[in-house]
PDB file of N, CA and C in Angstrom:
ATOM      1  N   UNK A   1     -14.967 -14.706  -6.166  1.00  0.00           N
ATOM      2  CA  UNK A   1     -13.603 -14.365  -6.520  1.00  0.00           C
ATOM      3  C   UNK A   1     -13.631 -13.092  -7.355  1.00  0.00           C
ATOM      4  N   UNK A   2     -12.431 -12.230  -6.601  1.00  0.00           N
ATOM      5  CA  UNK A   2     -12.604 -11.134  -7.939  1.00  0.00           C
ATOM      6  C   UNK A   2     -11.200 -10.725  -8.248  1.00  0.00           C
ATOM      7  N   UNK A   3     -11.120 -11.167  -9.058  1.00  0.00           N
ATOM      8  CA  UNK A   3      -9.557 -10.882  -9.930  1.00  0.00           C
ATOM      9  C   UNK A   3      -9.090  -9.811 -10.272  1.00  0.00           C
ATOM     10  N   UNK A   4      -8.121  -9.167  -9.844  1.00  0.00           N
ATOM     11  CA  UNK A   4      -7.300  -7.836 -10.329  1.00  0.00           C
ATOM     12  C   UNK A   4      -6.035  -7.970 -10.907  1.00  0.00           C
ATOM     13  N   UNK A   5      -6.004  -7.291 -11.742  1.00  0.00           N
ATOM     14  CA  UNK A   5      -4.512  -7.703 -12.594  1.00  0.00           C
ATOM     15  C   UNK A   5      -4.172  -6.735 -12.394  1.00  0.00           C
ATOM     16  N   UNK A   6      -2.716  -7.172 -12.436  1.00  0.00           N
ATOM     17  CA  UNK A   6      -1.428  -6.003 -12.125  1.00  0.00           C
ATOM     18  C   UNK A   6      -0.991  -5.542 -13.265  1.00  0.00           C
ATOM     19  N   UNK A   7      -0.874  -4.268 -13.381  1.00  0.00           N
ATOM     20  CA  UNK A   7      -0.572  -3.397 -14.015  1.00  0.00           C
ATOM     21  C   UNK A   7       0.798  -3.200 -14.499  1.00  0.00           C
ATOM     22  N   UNK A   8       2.083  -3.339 -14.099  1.00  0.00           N
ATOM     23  CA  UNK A   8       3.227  -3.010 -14.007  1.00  0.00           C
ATOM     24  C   UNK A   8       3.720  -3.849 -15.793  1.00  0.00           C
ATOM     25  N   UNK A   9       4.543  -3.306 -16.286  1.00  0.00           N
ATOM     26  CA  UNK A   9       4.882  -4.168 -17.508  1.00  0.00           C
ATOM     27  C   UNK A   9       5.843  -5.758 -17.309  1.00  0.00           C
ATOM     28  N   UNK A  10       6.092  -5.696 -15.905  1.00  0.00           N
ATOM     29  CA  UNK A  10       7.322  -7.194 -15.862  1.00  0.00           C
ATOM     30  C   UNK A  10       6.216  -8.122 -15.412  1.00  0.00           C
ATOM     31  N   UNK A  11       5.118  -7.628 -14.931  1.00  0.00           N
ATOM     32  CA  UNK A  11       3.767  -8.570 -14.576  1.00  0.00           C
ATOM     33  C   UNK A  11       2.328  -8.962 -15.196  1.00  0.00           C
ATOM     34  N   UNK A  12       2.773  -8.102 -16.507  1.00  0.00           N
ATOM     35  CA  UNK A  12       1.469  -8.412 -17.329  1.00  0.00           C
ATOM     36  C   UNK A  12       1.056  -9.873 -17.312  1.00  0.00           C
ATOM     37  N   UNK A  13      -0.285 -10.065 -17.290  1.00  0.00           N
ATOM     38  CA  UNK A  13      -1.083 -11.362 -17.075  1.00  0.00           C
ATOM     39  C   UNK A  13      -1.145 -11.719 -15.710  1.00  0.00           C
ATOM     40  N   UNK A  14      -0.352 -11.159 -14.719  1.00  0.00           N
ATOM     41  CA  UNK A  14      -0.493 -11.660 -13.194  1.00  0.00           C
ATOM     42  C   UNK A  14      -1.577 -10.968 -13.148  1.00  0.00           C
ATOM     43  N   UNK A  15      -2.575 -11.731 -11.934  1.00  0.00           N
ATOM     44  CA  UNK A  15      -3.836 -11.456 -11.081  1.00  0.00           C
ATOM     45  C   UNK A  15      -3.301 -11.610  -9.561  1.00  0.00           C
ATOM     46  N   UNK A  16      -4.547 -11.162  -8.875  1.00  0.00           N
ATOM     47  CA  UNK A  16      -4.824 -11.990  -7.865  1.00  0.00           C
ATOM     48  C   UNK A  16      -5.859 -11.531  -7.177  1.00  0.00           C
ATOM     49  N   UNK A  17      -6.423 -12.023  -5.947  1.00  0.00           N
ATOM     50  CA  UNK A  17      -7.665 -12.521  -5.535  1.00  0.00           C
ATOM     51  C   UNK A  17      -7.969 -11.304  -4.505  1.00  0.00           C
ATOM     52  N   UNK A  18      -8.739 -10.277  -4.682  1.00  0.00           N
ATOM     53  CA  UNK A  18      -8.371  -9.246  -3.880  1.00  0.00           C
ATOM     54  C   UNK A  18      -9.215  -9.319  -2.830  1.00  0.00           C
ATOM     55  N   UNK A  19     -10.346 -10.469  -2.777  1.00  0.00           N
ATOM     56  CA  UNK A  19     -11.207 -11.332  -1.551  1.00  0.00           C
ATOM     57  C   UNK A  19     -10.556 -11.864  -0.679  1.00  0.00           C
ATOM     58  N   UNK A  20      -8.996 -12.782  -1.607  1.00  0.00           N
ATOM     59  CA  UNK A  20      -8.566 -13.510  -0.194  1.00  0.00           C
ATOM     60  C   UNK A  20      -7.106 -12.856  -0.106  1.00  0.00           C
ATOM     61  N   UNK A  21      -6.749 -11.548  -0.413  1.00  0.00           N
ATOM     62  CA  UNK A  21      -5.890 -10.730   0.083  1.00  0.00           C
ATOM     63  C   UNK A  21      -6.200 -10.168   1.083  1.00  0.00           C
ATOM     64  N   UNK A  22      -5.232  -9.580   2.884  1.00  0.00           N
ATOM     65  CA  UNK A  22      -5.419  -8.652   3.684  1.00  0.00           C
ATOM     66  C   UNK A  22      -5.259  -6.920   2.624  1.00  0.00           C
ATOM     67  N   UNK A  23      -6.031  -6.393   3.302  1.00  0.00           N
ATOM     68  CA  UNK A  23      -5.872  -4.987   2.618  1.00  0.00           C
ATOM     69  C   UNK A  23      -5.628  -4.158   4.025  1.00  0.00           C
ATOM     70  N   UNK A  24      -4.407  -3.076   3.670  1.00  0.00           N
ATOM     71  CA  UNK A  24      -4.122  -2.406   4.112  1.00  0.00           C
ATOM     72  C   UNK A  24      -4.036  -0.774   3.902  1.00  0.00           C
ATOM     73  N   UNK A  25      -5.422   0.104   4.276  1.00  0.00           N
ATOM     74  CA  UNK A  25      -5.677   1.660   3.450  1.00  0.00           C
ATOM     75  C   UNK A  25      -3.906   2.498   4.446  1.00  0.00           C
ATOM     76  N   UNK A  26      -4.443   2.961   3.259  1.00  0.00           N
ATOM     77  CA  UNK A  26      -3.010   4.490   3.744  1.00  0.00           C
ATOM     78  C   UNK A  26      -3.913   5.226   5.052  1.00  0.00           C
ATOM     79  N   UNK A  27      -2.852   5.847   5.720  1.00  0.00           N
ATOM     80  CA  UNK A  27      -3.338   6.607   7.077  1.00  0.00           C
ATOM     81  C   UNK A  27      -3.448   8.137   6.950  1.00  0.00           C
ATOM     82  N   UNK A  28      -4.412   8.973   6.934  1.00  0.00           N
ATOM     83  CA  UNK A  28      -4.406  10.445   6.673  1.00  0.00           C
ATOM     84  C   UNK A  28      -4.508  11.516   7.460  1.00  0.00           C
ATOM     85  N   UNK A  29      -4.159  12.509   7.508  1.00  0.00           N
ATOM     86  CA  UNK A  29      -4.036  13.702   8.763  1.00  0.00           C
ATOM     87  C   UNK A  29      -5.247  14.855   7.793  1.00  0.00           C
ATOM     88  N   UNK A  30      -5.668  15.331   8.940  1.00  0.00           N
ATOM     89  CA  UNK A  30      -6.472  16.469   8.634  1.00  0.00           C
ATOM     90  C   UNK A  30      -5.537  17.811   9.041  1.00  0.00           C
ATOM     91  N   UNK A  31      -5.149  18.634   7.532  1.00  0.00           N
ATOM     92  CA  UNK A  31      -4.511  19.776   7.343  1.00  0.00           C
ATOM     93  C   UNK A  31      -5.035  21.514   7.945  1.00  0.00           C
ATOM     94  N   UNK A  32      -6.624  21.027   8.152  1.00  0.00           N
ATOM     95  CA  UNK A  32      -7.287  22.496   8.123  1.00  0.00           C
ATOM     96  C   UNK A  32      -8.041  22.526   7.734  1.00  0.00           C
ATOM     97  N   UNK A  33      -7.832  22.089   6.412  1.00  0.00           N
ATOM     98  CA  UNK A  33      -8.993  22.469   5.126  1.00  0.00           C
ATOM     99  C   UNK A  33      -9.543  20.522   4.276  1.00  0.00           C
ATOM    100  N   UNK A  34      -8.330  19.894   4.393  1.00  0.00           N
ATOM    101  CA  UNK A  34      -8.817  18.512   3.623  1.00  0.00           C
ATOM    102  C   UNK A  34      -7.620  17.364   4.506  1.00  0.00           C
ATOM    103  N   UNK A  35      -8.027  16.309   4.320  1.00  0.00           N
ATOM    104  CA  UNK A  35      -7.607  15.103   4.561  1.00  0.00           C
ATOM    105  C   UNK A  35      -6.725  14.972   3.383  1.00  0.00           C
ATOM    106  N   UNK A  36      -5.242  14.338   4.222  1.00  0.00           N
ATOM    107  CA  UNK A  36      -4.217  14.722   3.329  1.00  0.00           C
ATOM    108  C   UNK A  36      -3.403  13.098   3.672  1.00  0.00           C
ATOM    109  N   UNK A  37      -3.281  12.229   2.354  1.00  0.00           N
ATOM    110  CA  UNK A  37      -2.554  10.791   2.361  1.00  0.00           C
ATOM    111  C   UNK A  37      -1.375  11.107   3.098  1.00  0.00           C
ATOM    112  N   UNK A  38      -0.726  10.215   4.261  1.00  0.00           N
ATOM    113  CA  UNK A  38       0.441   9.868   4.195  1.00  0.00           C
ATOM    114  C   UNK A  38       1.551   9.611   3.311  1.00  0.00           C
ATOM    115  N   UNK A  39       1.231   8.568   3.206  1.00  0.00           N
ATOM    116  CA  UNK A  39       1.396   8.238   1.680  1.00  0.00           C
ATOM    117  C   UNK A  39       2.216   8.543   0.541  1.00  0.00           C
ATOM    118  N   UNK A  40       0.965   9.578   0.290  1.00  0.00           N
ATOM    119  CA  UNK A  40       1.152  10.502  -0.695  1.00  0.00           C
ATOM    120  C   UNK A  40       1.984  12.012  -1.167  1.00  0.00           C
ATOM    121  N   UNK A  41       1.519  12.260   0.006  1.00  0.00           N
ATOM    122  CA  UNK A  41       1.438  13.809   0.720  1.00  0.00           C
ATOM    123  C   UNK A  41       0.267  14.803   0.011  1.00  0.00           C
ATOM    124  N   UNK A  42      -0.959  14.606  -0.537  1.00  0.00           N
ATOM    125  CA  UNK A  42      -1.740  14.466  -1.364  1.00  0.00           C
ATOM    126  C   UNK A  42      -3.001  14.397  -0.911  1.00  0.00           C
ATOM    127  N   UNK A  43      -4.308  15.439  -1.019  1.00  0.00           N
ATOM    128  CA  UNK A  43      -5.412  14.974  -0.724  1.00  0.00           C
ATOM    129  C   UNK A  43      -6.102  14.016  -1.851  1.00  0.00           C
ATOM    130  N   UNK A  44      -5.658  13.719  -3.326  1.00  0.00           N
ATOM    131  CA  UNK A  44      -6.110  13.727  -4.501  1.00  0.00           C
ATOM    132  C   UNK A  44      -5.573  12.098  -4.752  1.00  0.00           C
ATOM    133  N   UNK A  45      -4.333  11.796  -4.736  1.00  0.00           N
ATOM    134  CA  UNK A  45      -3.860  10.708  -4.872  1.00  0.00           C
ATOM    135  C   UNK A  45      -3.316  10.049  -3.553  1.00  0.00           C
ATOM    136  N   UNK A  46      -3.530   8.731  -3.737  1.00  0.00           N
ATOM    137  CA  UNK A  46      -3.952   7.831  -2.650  1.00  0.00           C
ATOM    138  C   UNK A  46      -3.205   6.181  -2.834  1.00  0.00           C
ATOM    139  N   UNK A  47      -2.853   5.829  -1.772  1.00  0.00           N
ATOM    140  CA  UNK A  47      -1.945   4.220  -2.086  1.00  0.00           C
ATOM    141  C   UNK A  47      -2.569   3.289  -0.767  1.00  0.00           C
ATOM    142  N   UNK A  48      -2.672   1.987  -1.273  1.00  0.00           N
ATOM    143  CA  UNK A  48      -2.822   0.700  -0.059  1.00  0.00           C
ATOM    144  C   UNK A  48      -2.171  -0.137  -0.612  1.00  0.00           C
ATOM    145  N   UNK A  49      -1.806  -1.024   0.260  1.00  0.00           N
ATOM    146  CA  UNK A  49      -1.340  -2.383   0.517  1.00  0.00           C
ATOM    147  C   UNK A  49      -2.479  -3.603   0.524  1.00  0.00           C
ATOM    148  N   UNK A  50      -1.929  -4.642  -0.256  1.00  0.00           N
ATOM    149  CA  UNK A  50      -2.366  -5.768  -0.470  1.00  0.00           C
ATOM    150  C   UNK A  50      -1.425  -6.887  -0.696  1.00  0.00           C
ATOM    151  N   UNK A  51      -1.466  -7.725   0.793  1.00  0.00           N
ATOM    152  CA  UNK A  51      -0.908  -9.016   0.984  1.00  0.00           C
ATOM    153  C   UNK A  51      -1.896 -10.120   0.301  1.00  0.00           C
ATOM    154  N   UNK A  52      -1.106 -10.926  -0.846  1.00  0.00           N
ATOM    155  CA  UNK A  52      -2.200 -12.073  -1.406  1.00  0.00           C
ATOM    156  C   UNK A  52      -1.686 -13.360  -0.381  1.00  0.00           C
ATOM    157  N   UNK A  53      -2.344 -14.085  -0.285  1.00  0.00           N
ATOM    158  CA  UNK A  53      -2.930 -15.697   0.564  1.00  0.00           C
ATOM    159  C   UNK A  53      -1.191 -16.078   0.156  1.00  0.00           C
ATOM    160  N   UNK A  54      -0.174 -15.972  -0.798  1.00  0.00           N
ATOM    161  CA  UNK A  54       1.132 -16.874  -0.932  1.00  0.00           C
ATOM    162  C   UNK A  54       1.589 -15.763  -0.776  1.00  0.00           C
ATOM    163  N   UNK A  55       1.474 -14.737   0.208  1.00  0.00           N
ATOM    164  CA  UNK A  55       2.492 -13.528   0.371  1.00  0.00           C
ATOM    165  C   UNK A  55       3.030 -12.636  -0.469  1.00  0.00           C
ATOM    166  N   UNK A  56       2.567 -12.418  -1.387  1.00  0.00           N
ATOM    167  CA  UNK A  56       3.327 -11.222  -2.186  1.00  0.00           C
ATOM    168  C   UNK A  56       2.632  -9.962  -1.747  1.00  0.00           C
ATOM    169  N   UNK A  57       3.503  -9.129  -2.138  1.00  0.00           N
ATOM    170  CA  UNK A  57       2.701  -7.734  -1.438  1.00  0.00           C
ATOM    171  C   UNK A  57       2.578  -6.650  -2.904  1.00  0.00           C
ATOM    172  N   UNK A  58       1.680  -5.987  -2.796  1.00  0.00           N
ATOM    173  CA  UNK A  58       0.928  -5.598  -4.093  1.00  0.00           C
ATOM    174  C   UNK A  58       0.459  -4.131  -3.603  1.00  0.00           C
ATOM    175  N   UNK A  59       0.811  -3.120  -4.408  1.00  0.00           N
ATOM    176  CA  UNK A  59       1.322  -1.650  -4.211  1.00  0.00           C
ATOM    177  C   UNK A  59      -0.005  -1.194  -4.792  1.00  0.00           C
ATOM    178  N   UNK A  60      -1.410  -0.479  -4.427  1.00  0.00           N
ATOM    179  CA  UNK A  60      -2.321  -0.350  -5.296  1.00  0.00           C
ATOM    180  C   UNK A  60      -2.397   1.480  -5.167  1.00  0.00           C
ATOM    181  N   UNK A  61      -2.188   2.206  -6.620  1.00  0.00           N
ATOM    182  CA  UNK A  61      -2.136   3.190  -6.334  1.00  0.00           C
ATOM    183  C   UNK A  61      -3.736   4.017  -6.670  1.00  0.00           C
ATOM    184  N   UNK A  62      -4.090   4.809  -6.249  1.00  0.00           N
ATOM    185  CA  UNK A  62      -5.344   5.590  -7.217  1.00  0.00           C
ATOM    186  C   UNK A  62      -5.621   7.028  -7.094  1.00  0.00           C
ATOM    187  N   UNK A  63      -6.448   7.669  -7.598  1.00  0.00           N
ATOM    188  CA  UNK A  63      -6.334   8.899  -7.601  1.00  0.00           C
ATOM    189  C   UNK A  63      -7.808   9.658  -7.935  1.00  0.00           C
ATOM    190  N   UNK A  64      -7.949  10.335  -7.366  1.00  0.00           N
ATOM    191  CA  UNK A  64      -9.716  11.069  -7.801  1.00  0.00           C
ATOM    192  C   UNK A  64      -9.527  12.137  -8.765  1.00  0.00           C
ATOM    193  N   UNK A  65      -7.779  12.223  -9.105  1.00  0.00           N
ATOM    194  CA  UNK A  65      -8.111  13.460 -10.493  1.00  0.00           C
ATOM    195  C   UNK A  65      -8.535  12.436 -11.826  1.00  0.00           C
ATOM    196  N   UNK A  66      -9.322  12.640 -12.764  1.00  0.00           N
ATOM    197  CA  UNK A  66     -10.353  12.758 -13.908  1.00  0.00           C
ATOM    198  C   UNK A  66      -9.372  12.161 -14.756  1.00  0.00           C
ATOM    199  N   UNK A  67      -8.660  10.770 -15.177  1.00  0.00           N
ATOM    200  CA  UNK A  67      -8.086  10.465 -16.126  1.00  0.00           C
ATOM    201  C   UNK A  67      -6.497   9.186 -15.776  1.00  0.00           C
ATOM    202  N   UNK A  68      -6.540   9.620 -14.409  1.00  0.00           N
ATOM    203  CA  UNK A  68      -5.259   8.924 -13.916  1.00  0.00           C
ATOM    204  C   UNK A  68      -5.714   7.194 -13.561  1.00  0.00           C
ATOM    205  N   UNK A  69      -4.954   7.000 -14.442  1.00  0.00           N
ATOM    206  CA  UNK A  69      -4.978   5.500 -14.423  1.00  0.00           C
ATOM    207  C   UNK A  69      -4.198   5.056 -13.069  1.00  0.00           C
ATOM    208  N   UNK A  70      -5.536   3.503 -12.033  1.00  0.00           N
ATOM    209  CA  UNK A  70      -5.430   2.841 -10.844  1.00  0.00           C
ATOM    210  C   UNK A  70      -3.957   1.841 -11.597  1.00  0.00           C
ATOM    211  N   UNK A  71      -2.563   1.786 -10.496  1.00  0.00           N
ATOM    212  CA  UNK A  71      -2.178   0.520 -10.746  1.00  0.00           C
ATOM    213  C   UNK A  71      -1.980   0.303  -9.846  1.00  0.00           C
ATOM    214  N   UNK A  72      -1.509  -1.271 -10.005  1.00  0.00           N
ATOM    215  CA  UNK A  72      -1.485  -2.260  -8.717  1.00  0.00           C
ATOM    216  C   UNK A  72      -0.104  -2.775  -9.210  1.00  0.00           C
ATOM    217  N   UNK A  73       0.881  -3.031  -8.376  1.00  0.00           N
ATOM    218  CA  UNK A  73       2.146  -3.531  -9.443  1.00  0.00           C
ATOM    219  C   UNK A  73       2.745  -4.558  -7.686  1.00  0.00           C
ATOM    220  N   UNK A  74       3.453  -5.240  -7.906  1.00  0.00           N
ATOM    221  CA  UNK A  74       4.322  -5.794  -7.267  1.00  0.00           C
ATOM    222  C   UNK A  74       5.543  -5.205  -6.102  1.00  0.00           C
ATOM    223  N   UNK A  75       5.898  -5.252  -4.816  1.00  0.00           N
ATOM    224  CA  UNK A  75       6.969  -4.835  -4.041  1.00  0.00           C
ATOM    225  C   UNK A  75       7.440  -5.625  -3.712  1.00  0.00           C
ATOM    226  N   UNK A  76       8.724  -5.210  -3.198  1.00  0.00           N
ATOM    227  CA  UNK A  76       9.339  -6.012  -2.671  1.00  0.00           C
ATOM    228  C   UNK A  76       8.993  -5.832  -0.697  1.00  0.00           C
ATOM    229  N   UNK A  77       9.282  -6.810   0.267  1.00  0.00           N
ATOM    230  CA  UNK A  77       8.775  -6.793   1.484  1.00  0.00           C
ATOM    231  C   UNK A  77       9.623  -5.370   1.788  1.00  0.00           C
ATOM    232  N   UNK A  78      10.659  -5.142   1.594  1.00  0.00           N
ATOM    233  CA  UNK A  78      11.247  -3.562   2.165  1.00  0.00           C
ATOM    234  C   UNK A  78      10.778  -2.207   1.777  1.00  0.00           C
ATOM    235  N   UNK A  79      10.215  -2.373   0.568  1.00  0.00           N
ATOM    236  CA  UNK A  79       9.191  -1.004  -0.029  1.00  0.00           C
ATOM    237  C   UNK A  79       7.984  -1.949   1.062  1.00  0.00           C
ATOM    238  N   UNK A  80       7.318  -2.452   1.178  1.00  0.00           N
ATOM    239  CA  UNK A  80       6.186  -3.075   1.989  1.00  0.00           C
ATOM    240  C   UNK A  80       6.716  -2.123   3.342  1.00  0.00           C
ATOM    241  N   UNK A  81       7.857  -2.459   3.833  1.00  0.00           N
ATOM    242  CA  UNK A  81       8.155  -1.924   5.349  1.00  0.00           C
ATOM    243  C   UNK A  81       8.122  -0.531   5.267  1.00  0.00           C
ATOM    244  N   UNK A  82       8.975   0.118   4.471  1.00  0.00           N
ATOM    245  CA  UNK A  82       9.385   1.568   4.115  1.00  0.00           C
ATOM    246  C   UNK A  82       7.778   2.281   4.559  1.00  0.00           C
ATOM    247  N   UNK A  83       6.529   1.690   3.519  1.00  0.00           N
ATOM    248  CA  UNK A  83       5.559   2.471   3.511  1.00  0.00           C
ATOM    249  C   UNK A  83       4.446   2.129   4.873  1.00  0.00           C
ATOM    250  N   UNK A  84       5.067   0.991   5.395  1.00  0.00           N
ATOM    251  CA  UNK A  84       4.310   0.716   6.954  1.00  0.00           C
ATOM    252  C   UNK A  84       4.695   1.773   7.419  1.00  0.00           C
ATOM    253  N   UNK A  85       5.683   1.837   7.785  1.00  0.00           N
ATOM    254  CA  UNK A  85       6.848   2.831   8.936  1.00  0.00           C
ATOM    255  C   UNK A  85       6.464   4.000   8.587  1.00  0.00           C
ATOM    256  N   UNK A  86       6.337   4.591   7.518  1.00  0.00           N
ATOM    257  CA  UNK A  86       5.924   6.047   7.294  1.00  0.00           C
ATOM    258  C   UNK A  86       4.867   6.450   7.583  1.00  0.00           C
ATOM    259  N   UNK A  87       3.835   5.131   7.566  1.00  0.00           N
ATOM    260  CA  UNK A  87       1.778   5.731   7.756  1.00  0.00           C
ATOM    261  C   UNK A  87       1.582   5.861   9.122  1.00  0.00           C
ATOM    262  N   UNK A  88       2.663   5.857  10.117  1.00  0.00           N
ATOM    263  CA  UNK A  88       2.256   6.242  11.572  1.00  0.00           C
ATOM    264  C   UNK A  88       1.546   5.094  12.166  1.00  0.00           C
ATOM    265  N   UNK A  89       1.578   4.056  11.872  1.00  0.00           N
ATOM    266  CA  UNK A  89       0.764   3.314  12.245  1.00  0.00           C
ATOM    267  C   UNK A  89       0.969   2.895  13.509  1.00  0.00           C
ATOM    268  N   UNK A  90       0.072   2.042  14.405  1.00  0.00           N
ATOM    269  CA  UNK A  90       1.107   1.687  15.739  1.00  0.00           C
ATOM    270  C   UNK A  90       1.642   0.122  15.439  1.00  0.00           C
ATOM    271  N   UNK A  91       1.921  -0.215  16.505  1.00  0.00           N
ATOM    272  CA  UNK A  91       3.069  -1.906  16.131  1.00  0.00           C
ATOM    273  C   UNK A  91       1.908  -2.524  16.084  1.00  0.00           C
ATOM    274  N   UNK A  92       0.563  -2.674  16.866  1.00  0.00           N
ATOM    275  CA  UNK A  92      -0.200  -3.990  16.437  1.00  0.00           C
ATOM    276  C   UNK A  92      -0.835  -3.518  15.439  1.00  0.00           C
ATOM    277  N   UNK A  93      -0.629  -2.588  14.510  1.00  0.00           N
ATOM    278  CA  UNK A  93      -1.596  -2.538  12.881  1.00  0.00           C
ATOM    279  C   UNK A  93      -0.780  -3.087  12.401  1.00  0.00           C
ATOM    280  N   UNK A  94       0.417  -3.010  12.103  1.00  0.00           N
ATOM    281  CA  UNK A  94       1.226  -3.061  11.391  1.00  0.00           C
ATOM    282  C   UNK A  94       1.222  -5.048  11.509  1.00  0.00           C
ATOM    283  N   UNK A  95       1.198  -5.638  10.179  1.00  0.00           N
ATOM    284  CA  UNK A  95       1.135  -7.053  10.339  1.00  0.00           C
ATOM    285  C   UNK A  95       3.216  -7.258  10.978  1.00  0.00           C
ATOM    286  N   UNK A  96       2.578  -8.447  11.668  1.00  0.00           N
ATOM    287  CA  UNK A  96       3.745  -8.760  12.373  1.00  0.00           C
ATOM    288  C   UNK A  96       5.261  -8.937  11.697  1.00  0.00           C
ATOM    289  N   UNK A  97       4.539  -9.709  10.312  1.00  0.00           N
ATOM    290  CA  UNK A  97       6.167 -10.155   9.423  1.00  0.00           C
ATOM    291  C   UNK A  97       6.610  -8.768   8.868  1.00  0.00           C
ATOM    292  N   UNK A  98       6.353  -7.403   9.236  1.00  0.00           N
ATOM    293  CA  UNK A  98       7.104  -6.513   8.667  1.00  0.00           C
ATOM    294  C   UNK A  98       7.842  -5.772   9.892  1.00  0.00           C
ATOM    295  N   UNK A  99       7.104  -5.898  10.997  1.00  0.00           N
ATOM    296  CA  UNK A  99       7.833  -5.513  12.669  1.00  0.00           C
ATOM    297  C   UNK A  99       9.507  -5.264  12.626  1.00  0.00           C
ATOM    298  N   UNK A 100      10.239  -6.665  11.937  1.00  0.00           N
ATOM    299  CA  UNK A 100      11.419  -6.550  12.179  1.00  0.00           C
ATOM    300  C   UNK A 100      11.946  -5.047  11.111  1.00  0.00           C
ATOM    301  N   UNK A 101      11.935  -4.972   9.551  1.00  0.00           N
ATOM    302  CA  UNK A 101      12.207  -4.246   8.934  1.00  0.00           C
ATOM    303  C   UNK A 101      11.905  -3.342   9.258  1.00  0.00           C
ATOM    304  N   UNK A 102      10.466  -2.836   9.818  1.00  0.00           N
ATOM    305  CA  UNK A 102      10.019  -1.506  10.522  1.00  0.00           C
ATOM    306  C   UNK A 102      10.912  -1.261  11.340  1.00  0.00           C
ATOM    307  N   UNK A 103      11.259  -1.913  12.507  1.00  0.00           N
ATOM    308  CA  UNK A 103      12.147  -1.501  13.263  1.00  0.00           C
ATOM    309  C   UNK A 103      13.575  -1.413  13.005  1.00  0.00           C
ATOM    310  N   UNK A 104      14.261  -1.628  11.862  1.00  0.00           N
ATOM    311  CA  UNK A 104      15.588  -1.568  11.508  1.00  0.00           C
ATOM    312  C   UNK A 104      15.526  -0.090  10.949  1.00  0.00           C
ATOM    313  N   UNK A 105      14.313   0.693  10.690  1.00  0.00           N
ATOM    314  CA  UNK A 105      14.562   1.991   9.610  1.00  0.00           C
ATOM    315  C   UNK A 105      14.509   3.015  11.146  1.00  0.00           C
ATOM    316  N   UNK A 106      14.487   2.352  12.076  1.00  0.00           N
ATOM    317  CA  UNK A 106      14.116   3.904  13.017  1.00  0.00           C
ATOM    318  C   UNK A 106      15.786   4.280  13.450  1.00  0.00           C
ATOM    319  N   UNK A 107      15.626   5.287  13.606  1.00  0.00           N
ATOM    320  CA  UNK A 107      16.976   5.951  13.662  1.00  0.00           C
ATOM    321  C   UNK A 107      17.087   6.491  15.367  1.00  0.00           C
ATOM    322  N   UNK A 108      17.981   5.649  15.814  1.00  0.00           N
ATOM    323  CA  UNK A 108      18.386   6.121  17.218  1.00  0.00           C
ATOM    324  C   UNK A 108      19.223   6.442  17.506  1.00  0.00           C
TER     325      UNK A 108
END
């Protein structure tokens, strides 16, 4: 078991199990020169997704500049969809229970 606590101030003392969470990395495009987050828009700072085992979805942010503090804080399933839909992903990456919300943001 390896326990990560969330960061956010309305969740201080929450954990959870980042063994028996799905993890989901951000998707990145090559610019020319560097690999650049979706995400983000950012070669430097970087975000994934983490579904825990009772479904909550857990926002983990991080960054390779020298001082910036990793958090992990709490979403709601529509920030969960928002940031599926944006990473380009195709429909079978994308876990199924967010399919419907993904598909309500596309604009036809």
């Amino acid at each position: 078991m390896k326990r990560i606590s969330l960061t956010s101030e309305e969740s201080k003392g929450l954990w959870f199990d980042v063994e028996k969470a799905e993890k989901y990395n951000e998707k990145d495009y090559w610019d020319g020169r560097n690999y650049i987050s979706r995400a983000t828009g950012s070669q430097w700072d970087h975000e994934m997704i983490f579904i825990t085992k009772s479904g909550k979805f857990i926002l983990n942010t991080y960054s390779q500049w020298q001082g910036k503090v990793e958090t992990f804080e709490i979403i709601s399933k529509d920030h969960a969809a928002i940031w599926f839909a944006s990473q380009g992903f195709a429909d079978d990456e994308i876990p199924p229970l967010f399919l419907e919300e993904v598909y309500k943001l596309e604009v036809v």
